[in-house]
N, C-alpha and C. Protein backbone atom coordinates (compact mmCIF):
# COMPACT_ATOMS: atom_id res chain seq x y z
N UNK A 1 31.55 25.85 -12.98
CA UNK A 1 31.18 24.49 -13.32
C UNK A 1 31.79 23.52 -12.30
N UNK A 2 32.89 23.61 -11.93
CA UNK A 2 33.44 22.87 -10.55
C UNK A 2 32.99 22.44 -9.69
N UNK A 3 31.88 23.75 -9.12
CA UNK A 3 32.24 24.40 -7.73
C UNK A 3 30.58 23.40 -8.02
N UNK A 4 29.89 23.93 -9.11
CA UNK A 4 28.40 22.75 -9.53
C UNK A 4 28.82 21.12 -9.30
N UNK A 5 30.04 20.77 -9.62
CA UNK A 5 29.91 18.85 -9.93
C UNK A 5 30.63 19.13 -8.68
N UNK A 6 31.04 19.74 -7.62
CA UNK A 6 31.67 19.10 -6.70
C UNK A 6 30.10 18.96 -5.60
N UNK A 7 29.51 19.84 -5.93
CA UNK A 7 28.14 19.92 -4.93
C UNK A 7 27.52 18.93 -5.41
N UNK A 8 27.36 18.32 -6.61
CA UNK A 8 26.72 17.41 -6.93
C UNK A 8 27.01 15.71 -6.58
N UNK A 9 28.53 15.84 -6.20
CA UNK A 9 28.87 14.86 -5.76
C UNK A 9 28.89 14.57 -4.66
N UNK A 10 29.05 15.68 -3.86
CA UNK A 10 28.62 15.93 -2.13
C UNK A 10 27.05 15.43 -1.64
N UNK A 11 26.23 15.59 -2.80
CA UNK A 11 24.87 15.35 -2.43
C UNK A 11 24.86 13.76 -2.51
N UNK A 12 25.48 13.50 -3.72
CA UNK A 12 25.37 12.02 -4.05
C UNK A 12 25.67 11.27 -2.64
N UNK A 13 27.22 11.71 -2.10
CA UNK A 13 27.67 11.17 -1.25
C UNK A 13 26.39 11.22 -0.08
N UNK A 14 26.19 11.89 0.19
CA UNK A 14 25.17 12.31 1.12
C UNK A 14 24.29 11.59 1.33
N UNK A 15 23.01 11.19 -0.17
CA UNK A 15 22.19 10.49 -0.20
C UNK A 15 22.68 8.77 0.26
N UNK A 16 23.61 8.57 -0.82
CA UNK A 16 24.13 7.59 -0.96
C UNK A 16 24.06 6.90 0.86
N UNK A 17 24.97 7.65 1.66
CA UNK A 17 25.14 7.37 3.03
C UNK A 17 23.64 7.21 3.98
N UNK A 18 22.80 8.17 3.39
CA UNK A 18 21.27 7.92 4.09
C UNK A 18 20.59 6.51 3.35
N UNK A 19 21.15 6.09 2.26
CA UNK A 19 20.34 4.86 1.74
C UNK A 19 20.87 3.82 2.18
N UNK A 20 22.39 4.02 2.44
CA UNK A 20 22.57 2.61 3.31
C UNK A 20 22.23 2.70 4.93
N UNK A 21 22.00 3.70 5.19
CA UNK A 21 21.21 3.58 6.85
C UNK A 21 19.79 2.82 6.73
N UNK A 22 19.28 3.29 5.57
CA UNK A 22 17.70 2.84 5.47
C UNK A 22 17.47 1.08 4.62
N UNK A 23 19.00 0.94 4.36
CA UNK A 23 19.71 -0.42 3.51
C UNK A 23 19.52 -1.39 5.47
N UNK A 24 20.09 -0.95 6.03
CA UNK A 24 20.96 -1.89 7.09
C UNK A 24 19.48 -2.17 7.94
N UNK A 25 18.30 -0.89 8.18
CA UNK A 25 17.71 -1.03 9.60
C UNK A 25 16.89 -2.08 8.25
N UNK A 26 16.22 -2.23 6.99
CA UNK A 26 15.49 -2.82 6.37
C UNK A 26 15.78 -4.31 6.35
N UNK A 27 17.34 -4.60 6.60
CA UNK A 27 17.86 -5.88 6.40
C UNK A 27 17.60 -6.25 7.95
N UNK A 28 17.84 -5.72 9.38
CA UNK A 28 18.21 -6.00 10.34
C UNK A 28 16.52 -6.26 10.61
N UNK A 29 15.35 -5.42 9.93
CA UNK A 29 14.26 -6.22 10.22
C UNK A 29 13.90 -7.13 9.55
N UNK A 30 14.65 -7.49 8.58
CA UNK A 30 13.92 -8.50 8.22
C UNK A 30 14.62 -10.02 8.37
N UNK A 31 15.93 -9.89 8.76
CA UNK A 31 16.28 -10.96 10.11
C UNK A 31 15.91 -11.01 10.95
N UNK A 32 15.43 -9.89 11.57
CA UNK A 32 14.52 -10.58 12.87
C UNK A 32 13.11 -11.25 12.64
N UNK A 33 12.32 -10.53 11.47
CA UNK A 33 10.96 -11.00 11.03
C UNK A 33 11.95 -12.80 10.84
N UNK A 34 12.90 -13.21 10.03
CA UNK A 34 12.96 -14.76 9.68
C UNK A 34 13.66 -15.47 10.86
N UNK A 35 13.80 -14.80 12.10
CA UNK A 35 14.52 -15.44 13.14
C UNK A 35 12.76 -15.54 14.20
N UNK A 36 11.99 -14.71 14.29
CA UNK A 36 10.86 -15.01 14.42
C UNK A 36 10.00 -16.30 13.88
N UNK A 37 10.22 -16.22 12.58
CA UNK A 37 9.22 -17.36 11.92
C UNK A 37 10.40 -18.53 12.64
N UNK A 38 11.18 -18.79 12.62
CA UNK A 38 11.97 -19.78 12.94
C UNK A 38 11.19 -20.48 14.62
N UNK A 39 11.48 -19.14 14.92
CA UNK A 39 11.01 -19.63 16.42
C UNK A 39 9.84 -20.12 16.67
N UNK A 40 8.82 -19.33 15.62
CA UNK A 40 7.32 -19.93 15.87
C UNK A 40 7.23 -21.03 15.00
N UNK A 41 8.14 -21.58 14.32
CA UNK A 41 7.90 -23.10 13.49
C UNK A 41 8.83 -23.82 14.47
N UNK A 42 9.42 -23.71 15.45
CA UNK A 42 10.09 -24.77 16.39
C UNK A 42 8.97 -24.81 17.49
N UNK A 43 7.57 -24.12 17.62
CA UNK A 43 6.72 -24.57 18.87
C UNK A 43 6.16 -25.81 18.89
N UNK A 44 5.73 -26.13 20.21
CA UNK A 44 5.10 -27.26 19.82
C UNK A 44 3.81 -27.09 19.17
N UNK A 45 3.23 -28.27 19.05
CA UNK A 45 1.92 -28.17 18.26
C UNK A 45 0.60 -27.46 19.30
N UNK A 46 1.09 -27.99 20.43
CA UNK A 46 -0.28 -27.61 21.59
C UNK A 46 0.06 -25.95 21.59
N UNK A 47 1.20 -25.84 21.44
CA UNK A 47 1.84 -24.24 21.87
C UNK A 47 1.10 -23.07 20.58
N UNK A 48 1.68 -23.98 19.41
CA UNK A 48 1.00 -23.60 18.31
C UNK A 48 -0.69 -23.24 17.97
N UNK A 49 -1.26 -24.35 18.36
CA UNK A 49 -2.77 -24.41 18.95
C UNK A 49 -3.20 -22.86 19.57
N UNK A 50 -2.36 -22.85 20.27
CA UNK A 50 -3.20 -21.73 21.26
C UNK A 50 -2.71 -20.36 20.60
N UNK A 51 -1.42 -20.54 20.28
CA UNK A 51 -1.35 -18.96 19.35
C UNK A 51 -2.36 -18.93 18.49
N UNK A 52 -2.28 -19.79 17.82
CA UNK A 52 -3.93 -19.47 16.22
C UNK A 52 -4.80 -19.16 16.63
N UNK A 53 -5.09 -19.56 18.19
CA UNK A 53 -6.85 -19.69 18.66
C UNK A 53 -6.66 -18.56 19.29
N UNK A 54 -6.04 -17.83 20.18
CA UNK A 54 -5.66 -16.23 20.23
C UNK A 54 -5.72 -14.96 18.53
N UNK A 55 -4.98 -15.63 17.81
CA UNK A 55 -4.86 -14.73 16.58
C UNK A 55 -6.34 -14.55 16.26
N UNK A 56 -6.87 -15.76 16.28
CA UNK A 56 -8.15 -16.03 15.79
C UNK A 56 -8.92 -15.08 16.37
N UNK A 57 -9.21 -15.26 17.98
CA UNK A 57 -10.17 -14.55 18.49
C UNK A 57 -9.82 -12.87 18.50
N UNK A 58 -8.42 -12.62 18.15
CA UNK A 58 -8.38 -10.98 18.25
C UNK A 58 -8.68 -10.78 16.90
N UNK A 59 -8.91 -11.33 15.69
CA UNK A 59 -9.59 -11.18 14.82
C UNK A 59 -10.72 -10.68 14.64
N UNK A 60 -11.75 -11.81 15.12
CA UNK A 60 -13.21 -11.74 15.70
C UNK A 60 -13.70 -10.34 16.71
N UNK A 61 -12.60 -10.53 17.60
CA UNK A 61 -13.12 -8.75 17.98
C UNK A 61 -12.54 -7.73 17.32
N UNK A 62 -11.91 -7.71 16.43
CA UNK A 62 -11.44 -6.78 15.52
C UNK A 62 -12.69 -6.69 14.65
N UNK A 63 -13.10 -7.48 14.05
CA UNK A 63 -14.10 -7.19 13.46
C UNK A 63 -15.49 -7.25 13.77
N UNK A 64 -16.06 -7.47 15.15
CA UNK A 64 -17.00 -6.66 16.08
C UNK A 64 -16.69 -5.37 15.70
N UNK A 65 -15.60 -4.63 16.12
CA UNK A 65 -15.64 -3.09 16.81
C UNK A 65 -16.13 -2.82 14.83
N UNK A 66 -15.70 -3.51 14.04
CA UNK A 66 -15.96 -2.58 12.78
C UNK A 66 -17.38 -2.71 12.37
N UNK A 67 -17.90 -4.00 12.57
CA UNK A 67 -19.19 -3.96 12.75
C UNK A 67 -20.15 -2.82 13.66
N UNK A 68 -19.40 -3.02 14.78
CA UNK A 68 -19.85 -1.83 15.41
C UNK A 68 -19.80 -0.18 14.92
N UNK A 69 -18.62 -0.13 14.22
CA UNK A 69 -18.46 1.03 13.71
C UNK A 69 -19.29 1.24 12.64
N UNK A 70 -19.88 0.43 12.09
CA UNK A 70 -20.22 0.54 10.70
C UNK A 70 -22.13 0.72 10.95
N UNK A 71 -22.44 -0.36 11.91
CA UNK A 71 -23.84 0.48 12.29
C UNK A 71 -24.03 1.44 13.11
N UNK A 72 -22.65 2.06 13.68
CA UNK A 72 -22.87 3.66 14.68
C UNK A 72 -23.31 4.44 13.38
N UNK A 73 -22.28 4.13 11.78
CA UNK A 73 -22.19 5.15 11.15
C UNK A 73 -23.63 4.79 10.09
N UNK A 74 -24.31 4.06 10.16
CA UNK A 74 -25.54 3.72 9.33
C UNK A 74 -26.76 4.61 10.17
N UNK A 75 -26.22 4.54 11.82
CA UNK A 75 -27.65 5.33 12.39
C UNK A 75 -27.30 6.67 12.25
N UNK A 76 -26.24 7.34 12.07
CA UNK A 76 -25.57 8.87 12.15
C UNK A 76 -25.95 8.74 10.31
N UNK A 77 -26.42 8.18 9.71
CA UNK A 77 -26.59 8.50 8.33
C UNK A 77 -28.32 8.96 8.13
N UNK A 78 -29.17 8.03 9.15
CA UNK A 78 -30.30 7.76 9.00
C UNK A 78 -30.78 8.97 9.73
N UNK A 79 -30.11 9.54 10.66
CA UNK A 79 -30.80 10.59 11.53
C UNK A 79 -30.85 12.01 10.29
């Protein structure tokens, strides 16, 4: 019975130590994700402008190619 709760506590320890690795990289991204937003709410407005109108247009061809994908896969249905 010992030799059982000492292994059981070894595992604990174990896990325990892998959850704060997966604790620290989860926190360290998500200071950088709010040190990001920081930076992109200090642009200027013209600066700002042109990021949206970029986001925007890789949007638009993002959803070309699925359009595209979607009538490759309508004629590969029809054949």
């Amino acid at each position: 019975m010992g030799e059982f709760l000492k292994n059981a506590f070894n595992d604990m320890k174990e896990s325990a130590k892998a959850q704060h690795e997966v604790d620290k990289a989860n926190f360290a991204a998500a200071k950088a994700e709010a040190k990001a937003q920081w930076e992109e709410a200090k642009m200027s407005p013209k600066a700002r402008q042109e990021k949206m109108q970029k986001e925007r247009e890789e949007q638009i061809a993002a959803a070309n190619e699925h359009i595209a994908a979607a009538n490759a896969r309508i004629e590969n249905a029809r054949r």
